[in-house]
Protein backbone atom coordinates (compact mmCIF):
# COMPACT_ATOMS: atom_id res chain seq x y z
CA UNK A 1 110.50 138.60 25.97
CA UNK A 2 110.46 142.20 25.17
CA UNK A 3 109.05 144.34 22.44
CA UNK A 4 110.47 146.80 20.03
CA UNK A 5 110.99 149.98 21.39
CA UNK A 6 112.96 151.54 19.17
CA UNK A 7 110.45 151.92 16.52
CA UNK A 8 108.54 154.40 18.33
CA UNK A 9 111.92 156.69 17.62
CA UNK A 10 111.22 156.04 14.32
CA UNK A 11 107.21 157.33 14.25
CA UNK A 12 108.73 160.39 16.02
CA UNK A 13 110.73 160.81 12.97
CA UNK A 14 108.19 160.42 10.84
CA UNK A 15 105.83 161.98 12.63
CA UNK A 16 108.07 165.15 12.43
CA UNK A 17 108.03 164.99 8.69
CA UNK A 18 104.03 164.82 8.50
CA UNK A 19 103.82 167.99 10.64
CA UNK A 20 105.72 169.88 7.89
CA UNK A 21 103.12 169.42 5.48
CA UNK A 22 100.76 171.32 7.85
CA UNK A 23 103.32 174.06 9.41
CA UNK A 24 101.74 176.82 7.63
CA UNK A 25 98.79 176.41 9.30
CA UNK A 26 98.02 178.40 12.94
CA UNK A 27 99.25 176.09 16.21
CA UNK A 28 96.90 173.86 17.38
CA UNK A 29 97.82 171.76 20.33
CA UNK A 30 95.59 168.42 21.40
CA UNK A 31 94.62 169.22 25.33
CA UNK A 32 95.48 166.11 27.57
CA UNK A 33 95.85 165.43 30.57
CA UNK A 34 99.30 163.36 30.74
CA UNK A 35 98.76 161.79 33.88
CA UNK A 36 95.11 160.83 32.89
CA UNK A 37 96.37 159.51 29.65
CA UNK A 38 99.17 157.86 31.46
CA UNK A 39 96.39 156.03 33.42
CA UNK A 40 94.19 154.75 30.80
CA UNK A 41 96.91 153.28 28.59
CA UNK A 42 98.75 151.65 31.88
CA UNK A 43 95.08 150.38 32.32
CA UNK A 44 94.42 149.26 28.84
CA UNK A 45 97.71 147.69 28.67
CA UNK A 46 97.08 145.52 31.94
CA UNK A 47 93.87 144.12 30.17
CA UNK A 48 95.55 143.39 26.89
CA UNK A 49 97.83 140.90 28.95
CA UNK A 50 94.91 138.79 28.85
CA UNK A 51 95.62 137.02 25.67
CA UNK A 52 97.68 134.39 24.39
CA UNK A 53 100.86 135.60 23.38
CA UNK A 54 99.63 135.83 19.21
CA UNK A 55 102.94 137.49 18.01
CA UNK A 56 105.48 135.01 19.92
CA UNK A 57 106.15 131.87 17.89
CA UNK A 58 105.04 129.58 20.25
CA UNK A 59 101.81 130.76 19.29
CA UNK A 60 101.21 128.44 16.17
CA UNK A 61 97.24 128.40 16.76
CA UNK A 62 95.01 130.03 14.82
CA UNK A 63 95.50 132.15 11.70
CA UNK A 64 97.23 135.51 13.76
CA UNK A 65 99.97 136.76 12.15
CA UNK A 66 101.42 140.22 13.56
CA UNK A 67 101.64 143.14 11.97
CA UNK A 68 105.31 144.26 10.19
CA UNK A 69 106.66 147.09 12.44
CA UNK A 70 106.63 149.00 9.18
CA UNK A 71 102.97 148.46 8.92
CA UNK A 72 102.29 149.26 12.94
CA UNK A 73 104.05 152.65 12.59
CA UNK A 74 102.70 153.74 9.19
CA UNK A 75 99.18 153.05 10.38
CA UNK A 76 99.94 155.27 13.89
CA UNK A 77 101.41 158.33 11.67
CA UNK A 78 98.21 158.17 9.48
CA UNK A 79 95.84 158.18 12.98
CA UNK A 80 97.51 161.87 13.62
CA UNK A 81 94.88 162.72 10.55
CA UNK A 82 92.79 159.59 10.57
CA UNK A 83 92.00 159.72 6.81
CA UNK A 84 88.68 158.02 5.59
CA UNK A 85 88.96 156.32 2.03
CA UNK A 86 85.63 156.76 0.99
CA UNK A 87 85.53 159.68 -0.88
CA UNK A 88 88.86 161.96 -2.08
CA UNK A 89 88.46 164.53 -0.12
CA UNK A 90 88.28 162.36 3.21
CA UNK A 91 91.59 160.79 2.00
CA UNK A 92 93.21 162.58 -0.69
CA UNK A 93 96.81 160.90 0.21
CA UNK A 94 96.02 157.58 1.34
CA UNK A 95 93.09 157.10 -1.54
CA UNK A 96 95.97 157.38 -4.09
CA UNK A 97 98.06 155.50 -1.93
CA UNK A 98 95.64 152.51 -1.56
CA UNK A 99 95.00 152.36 -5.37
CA UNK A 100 98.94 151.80 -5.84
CA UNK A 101 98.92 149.25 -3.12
CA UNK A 102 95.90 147.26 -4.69
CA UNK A 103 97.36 147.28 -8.19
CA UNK A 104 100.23 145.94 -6.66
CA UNK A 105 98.34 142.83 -5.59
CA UNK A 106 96.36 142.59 -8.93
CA UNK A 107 99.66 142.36 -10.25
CA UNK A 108 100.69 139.69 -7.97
CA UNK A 109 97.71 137.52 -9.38
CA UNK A 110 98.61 138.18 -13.37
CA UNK A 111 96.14 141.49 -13.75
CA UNK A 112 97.26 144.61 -14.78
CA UNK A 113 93.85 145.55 -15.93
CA UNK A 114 91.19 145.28 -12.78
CA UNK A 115 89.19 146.65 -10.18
CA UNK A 116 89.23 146.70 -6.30
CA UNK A 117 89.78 147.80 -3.23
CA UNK A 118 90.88 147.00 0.29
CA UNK A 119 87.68 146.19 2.84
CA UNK A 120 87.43 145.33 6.27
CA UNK A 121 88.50 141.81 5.51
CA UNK A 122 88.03 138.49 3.88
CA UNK A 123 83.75 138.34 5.02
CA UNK A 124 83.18 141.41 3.52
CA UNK A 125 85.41 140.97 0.14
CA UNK A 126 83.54 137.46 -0.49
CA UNK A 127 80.56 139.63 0.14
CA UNK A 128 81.08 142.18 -2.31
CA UNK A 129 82.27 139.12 -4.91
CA UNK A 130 79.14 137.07 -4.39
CA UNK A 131 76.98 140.51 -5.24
CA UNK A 132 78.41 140.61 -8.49
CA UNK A 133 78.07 137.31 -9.05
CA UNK A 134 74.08 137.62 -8.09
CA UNK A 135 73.72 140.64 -10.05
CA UNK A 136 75.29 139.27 -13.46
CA UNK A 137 74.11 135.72 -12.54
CA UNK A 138 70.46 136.50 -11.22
CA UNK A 139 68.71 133.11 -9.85
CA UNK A 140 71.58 131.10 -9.65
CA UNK A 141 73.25 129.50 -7.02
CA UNK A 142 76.80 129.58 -5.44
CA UNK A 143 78.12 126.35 -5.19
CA UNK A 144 81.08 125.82 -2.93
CA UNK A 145 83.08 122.89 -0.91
CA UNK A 146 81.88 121.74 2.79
CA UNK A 147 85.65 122.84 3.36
CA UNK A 148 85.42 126.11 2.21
CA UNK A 149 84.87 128.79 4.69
CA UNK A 150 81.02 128.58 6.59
CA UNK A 151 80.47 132.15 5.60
CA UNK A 152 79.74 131.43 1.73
CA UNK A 153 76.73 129.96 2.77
CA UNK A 154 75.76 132.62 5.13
CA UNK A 155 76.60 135.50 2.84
CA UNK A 156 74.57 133.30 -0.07
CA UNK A 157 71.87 133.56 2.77
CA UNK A 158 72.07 137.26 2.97
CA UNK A 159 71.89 137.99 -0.65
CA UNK A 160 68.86 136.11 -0.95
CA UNK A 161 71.04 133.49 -3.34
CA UNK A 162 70.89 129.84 -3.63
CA UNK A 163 73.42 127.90 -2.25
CA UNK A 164 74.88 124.30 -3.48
CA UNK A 165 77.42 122.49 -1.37
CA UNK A 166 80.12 120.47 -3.38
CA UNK A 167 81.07 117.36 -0.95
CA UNK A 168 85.15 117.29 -0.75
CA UNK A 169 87.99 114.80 -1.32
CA UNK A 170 90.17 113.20 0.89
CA UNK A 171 92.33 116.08 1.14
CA UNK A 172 89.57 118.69 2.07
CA UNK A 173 89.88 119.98 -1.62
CA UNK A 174 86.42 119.88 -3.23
CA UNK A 175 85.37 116.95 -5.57
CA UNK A 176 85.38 117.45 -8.85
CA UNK A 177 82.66 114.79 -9.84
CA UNK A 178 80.51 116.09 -6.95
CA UNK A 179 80.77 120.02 -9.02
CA UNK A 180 80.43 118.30 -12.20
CA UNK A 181 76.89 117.41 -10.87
CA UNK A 182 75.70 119.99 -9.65
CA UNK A 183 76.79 121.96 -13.09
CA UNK A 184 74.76 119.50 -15.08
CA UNK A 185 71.75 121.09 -13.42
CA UNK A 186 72.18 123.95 -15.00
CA UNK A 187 71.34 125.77 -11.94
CA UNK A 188 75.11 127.22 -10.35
CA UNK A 189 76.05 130.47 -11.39
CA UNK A 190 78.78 131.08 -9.53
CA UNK A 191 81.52 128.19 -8.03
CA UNK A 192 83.94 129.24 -5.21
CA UNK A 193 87.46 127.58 -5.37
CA UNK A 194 89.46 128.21 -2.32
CA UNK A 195 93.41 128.28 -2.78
CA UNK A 196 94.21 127.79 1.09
CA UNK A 197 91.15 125.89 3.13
CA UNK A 198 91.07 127.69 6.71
CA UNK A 199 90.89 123.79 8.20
CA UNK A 200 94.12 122.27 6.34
CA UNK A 201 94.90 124.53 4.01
CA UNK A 202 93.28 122.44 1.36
CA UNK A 203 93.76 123.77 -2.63
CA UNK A 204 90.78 123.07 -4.72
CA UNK A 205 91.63 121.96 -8.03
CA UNK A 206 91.35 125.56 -10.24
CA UNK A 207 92.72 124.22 -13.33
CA UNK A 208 90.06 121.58 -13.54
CA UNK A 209 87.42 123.79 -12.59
CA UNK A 210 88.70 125.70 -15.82
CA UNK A 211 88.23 123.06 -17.66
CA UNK A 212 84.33 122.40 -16.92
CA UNK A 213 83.94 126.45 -17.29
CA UNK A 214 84.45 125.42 -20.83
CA UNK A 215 81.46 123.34 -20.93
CA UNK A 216 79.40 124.71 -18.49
CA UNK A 217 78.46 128.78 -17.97
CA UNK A 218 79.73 129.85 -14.85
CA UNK A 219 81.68 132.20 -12.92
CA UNK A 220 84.67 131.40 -10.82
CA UNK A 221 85.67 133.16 -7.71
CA UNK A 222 88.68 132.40 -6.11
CA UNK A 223 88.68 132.84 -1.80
CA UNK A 224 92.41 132.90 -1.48
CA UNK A 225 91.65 135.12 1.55
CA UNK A 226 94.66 133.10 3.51
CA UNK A 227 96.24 131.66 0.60
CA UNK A 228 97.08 133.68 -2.01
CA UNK A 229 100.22 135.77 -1.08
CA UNK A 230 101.80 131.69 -1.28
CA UNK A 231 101.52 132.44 -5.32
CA UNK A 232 104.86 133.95 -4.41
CA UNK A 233 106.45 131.42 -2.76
CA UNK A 234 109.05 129.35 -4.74
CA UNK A 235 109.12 125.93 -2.48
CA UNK A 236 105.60 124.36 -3.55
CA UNK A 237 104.19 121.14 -4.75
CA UNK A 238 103.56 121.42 -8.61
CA UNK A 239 99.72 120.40 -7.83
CA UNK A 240 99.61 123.78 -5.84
CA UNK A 241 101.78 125.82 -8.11
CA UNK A 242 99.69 124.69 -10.94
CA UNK A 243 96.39 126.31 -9.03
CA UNK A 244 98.30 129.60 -8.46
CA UNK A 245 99.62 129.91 -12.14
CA UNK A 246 96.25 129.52 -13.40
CA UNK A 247 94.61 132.61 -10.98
CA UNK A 248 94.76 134.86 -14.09
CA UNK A 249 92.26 133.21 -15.72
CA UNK A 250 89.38 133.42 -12.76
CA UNK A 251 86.50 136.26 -12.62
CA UNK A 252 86.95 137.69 -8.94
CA UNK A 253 89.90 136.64 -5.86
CA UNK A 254 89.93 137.88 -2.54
CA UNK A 255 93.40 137.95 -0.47
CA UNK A 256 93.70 139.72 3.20
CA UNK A 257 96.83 141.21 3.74
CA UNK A 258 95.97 141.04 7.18
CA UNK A 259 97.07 137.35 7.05
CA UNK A 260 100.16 136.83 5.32
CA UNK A 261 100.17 140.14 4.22
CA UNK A 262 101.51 141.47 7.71
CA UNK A 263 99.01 144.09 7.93
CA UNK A 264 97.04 144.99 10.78
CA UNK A 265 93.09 143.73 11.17
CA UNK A 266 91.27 144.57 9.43
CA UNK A 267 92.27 144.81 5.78
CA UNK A 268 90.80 142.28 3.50
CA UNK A 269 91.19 143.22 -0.60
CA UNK A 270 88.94 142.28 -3.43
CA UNK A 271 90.04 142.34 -6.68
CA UNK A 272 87.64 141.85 -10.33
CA UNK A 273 89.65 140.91 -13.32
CA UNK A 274 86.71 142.92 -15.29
CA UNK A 275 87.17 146.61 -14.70
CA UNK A 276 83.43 147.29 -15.92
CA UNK A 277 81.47 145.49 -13.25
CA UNK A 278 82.17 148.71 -11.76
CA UNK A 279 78.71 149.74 -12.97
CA UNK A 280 76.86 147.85 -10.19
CA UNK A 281 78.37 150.25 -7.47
CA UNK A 282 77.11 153.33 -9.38
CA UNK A 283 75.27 156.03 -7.44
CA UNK A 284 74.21 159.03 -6.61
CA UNK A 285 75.74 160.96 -3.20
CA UNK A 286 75.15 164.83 -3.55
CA UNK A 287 77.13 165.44 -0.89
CA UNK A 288 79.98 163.61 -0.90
CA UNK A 289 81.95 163.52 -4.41
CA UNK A 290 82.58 166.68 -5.32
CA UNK A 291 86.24 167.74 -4.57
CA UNK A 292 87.37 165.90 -7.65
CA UNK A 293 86.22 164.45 -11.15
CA UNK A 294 88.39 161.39 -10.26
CA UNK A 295 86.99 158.13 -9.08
CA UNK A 296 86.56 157.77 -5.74
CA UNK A 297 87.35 154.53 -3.67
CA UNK A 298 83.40 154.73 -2.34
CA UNK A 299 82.67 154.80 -5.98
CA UNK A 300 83.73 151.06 -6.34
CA UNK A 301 82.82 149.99 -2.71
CA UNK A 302 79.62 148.86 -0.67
CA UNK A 303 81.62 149.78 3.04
CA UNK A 304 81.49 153.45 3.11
CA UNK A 305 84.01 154.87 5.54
CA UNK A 306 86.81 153.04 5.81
CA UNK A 307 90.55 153.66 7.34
CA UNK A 308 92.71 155.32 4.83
CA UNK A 309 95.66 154.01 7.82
CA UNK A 310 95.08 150.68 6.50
CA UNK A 311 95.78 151.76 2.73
CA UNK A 312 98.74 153.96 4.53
CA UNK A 313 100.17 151.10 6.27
CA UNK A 314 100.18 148.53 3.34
CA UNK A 315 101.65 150.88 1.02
CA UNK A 316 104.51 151.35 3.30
CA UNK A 317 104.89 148.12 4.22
CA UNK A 318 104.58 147.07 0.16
CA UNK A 319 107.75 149.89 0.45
CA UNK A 320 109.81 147.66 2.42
CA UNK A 321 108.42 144.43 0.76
CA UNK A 322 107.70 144.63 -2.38
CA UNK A 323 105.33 141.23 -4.13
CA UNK A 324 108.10 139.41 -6.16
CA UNK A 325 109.24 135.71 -6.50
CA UNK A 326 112.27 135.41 -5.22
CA UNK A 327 112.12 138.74 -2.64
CA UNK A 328 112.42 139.16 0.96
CA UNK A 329 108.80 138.63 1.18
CA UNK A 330 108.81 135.83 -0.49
CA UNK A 331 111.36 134.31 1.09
CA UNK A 332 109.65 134.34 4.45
CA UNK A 333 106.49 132.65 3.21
CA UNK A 334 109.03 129.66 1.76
CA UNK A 335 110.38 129.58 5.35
CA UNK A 336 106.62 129.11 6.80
CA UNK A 337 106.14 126.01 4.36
CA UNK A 338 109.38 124.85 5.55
CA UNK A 339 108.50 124.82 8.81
CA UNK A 340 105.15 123.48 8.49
CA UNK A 341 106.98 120.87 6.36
CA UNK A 342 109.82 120.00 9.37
CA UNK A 343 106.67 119.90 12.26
CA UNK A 344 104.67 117.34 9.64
CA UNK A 345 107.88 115.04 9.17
CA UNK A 346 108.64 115.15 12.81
CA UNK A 347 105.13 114.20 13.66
CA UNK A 348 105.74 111.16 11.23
CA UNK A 349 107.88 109.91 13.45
CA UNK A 350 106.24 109.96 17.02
CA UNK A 351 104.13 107.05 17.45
CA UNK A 352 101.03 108.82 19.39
CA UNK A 353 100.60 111.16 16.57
CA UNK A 354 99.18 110.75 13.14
CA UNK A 355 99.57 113.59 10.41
CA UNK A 356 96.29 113.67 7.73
CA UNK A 357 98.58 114.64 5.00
CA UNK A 358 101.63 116.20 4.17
CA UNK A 359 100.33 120.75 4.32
CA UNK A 360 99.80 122.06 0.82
CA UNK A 361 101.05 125.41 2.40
CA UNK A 362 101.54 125.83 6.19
CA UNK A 363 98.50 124.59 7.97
CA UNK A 364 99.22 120.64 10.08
CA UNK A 365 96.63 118.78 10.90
CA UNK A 366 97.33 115.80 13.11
CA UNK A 367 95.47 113.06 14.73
CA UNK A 368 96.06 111.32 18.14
CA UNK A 369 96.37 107.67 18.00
CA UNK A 370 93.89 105.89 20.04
CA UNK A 371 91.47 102.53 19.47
CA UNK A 372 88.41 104.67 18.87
CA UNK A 373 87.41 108.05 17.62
CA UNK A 374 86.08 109.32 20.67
CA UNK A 375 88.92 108.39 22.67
CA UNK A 376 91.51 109.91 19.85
CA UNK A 377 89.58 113.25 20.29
CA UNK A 378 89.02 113.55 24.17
CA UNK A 379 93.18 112.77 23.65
CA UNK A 380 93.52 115.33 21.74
CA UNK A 381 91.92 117.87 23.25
CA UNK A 382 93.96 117.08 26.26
CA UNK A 383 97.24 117.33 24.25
CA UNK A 384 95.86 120.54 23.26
CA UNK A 385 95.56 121.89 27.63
CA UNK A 386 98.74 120.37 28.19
CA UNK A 387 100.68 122.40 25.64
CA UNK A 388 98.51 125.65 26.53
CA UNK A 389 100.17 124.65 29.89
CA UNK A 390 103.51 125.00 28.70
CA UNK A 391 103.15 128.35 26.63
CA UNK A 392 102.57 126.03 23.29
CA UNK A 393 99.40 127.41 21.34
CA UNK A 394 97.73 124.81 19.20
CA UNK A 395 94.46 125.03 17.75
CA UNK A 396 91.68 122.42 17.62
CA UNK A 397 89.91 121.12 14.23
CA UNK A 398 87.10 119.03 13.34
CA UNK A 399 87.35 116.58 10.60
CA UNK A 400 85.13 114.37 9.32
CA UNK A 401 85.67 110.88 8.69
CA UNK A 402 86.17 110.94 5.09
CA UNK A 403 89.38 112.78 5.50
CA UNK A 404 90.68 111.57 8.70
CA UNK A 405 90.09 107.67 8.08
CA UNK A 406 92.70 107.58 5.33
CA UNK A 407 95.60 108.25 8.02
CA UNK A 408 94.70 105.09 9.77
CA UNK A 409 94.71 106.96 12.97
CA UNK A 410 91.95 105.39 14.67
CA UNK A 411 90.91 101.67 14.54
CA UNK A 412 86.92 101.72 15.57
CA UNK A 413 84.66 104.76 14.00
CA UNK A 414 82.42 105.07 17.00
CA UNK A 415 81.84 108.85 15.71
CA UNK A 416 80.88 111.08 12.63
CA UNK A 417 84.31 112.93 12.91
CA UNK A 418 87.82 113.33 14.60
CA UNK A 419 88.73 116.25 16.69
CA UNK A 420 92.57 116.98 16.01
CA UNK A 421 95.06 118.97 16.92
CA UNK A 422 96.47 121.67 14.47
CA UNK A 423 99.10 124.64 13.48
CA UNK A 424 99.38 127.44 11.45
CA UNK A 425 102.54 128.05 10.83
CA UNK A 426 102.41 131.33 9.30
CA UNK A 427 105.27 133.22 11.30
CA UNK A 428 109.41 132.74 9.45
CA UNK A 429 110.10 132.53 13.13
CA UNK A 430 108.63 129.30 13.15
CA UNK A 431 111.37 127.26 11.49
CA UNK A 432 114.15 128.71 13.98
CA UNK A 433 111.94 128.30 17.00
CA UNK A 434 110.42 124.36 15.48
CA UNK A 435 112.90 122.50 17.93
CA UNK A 436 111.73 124.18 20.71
CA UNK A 437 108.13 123.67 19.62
CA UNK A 438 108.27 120.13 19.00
CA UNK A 439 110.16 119.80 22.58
CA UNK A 440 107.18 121.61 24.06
CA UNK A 441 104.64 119.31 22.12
CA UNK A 442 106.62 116.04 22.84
CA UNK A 443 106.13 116.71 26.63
CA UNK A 444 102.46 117.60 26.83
CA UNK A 445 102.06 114.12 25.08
CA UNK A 446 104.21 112.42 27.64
CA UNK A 447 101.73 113.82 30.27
CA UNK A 448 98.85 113.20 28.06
CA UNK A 449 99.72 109.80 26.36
CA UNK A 450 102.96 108.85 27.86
CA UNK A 451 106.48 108.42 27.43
CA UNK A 452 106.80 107.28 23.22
CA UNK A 453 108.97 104.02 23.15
CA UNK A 454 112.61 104.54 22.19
CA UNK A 455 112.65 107.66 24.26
């Protein structure tokens, strides 16, 4: 394979531009030593082969999406300056800039009235959710799936909250009686539906959980940290469009654009449909707000410095893509469902495999078939080396029994839980490239499990 080299014409370009803004000031020229910066890169560039190939789509592992090229070269330029967005006069251009990007994305969700900002990513949005949540719900507890991600609990743990785990469905989505429950206590303040489970891309039910706001007193925060640009996408089950449609009405979400948003790590965005919980961030800095009356993006943020190239990079990128149904962007998130749709139906029909469920957006979970659990993991696993073996990425996923039984992989339950196999399949790529994928797959199991009958 090779990679793009002509875009680095382009940041010349562009580069060019940027140092017009600053001709009128005396030369300055950085001091290196060519050949020493020759080395180091050739160096750094050696080590960096030792990774799996995340940007090739035969890399359908884990949740690594690369970057736009747009986004790659607008986040270079803005290194020549290396803007901070914490206060205005650290990043006058790419403050402003970031503020248009975010709106962008509140818009996405139904809000033109909000506040946020972008963050380091999805950990540190939740973060900044659940404070508000402790500080206008004081005592009470965050309740939350056993699906939804593990650091809701932790960052509960850190804030000194309470935290109540909500037991979930067959489907990984969390159970509605379960939250009833634990609302009937009295005791949540706070319940955490996630649009797109990092597992199987489970939805949680969000209109229903509207529905028992109206009887009980809590807040809802939506983690759509890998889900939400799919609110987009046209191609979607009316369960999961349902969930998206109803967004508007929640108290906090948090997206990453580093995910679908085809940004580079790490830019995470939280957003608060109520512009005046703003207060809780007040305070004092003598010595940092005072080239300008407006707000500043540390105003409204518990990171302090942060990259303004990460603002710079989305904006550009939001240039080139802009967040509308029916757009280029969109389209490419339809095509990742598609694929993840073709890899589940062609799994359907191979013997030694056993999809969970059809993907709610473009995460596959699959099972190995084998008499027991323990031998349908220690199989999968296996499938798993064989594919590494033959340049396929997969990932690996724990389920428990409650939503892996259903499929009927296994016969005899001689464990709490099923290892199996799974994909994101979060790059357009994917549906062009799923023959060759499922080729690649089909012969690590006819190492691992042998020839399939009829073949």
């Amino acid at each position: 394979m090779t990679f793009d080299y002509r875009s680095v014409e382009l940041l010349k370009d562009a580069l060019r531009s940027l140092e017009e803004g600053f001709r009128h000031l005396p030369d300055l020229s950085e001091r290196i030593d060519p050949e020493e910066v020759r080395s180091a890169l050739l160096a750094t560039a050696e080590r960096l082969r030792d990774n799996f190939p995340y940007h090739h789509p035969l890399y359908i592992g884990q949740m690594l999406k690369p970057p736009h090229p747009v986004a790659r070269l607008a986040y270079a330029l803005a290194m020549w300056i290396n803007p901070n967005n914490h206060a205005l006069d650290g990043g006058r251009a790419s403050s402003a800039m970031e503020k248009e990007a975010v709106a962008q994305i509140a818009r996405m969700f139904g809000w033109e009235t909000h506040l946020g900002h972008l963050c380091s990513g999805g950990t540190m949005a939740n973060f900044e959710a659940l404070w508000i949540s402790r500080e206008l719900r004081p005592g009470k507890s965050v309740a939350a799936s056993t699906q939804a991600h593990y650091t809701h609990s932790r960052l509960a743990a850190v804030l000194g909250m309470p935290f109540t785990s909500i037991d979930a469905d067959a489907r990984g989505r969390m159970d509605l009686a379960a939250l009833e429950r634990a609302l009937v206590t009295g005791d949540v303040g706070t319940v955490v539906v996630t649009l797109g489970t990092t597992a199987a891309g489970a939805m949680d039910p969000l209109p229903e959980v509207l529905d028992l706001r109206k009887r009980y007193d809590f807040r809802i925060h939506v983690d759509a940290a890998y889900g939400g640009y799919f609110t987009l996408a046209s191609n979607l089950d009316a369960k999961t469009r349902r969930a998206f449609d109803a967004i508007a009405q929640v108290d906090s979400i948090v997206v990453d654009p580093h995910k679908h948003g085809l940004q580079p790590y790490g830019c995470g965005c939280v957003l608060f449909r109520d512009p005046d919980v703003g207060r809780f961030y007040r305070h004092d800095s003598p010595y940092t707000y005072f080239s300008s009356g407006d707000l500043h993006l540390g105003e409204i943020s518990l990171e302090c410095s942060r990259p303004g190239a990460s603002a710079a990079a989305l904006w550009a990128t939001l240039r080139v893509f802009p967040l509308e149904r029916r757009g280029a962007f969109a389209a490419d998130l339809d095509a990742c469902r598609e694929a993840a749709m073709a890899l589940h139906d062609a799994l359907q029909t191979d013997t030694r495999f056993v999809p969970l469920f059809p993907p709610e957006l473009d995460i596959v979970l699959w099972a190995v078939r084998a008499s027991t659990a323990r031998e349908a993991s220690a199989l999968a696993q296996r499938v798993f080396e064989a594919a590494a073996k033959r340049d396929l990425h997969l990932a690996l996923a724990t389920i428990p029994r409650a939503m892996a039984e259903p499929a009927a992989a296994v016969r005899d339950w001689d464990a709490a839980d099923l290892l199996c196999l799974r994909a994101c399949v979060m790059k357009p790529e994917h549906s062009e490239w799923m023959p060759e994928i499922l080729n690649r797959l089909q012969a690590a199991a006819d190492d691992v499990c042998g020839v399939r009958s009829g073949t």
